[in-house]
Protein backbone atom coordinates (compact mmCIF):
# COMPACT_ATOMS: atom_id res chain seq x y z
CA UNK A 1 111.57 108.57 98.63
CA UNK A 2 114.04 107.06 100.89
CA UNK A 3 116.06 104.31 100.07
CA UNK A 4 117.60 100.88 101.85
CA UNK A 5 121.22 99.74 100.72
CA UNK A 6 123.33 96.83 102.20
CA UNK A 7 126.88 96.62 102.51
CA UNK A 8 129.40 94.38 104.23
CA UNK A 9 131.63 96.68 106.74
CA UNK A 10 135.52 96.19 107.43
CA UNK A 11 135.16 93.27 109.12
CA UNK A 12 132.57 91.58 106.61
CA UNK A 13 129.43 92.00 108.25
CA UNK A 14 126.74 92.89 106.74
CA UNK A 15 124.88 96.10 107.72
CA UNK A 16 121.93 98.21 105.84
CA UNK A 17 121.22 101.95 105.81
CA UNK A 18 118.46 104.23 104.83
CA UNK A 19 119.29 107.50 103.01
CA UNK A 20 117.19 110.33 101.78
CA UNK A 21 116.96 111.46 97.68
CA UNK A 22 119.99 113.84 98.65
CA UNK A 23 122.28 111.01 100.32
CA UNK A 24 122.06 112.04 103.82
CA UNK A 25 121.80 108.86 105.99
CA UNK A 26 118.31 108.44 107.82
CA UNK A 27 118.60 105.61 109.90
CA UNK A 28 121.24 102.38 110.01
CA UNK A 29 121.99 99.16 111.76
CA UNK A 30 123.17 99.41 115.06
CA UNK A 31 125.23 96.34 114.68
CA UNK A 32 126.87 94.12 112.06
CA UNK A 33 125.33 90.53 111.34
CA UNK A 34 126.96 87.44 110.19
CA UNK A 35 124.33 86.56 107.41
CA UNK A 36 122.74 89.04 104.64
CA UNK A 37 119.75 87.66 105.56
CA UNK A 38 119.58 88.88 109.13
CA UNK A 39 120.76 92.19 108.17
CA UNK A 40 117.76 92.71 105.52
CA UNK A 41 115.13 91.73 108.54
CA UNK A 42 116.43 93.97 110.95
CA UNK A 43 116.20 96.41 108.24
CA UNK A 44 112.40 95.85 107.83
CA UNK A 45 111.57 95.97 111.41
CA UNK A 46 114.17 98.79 112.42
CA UNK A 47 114.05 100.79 109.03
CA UNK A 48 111.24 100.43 107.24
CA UNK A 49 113.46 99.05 104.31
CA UNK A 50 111.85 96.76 101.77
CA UNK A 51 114.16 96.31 99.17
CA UNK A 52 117.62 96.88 99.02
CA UNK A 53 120.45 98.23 96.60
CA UNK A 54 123.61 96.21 97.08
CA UNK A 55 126.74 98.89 97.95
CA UNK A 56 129.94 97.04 97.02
């Protein structure tokens, strides 16, 4: 089953990717956003992502 994580990039935006069992990446935001909380609803209507694993 695939799985969401969340991660602020190099310039501290926060972005979310989904990856397979195996690590490959699936899918990912197409931009940065400003708050977490923008990120993780792009995530459910771009990704299919429901939860989320924090990647520091």
């Amino acid at each position: 089953m695939p799985k969401c994580e969340i991660y602020q990039d190099v310039k501290g935006d926060w972005r979310w990717r989904r990856t397979s069992k195996n690590g490959e990446i699936l899918e990912f935001s197409k931009q940065g956003f400003k708050e977490r909380e923008e990120c993780e609803k792009n995530g459910k209507e771009e990704g299919s992502c429901t939860s989320y694993k924090l990647v520091i």
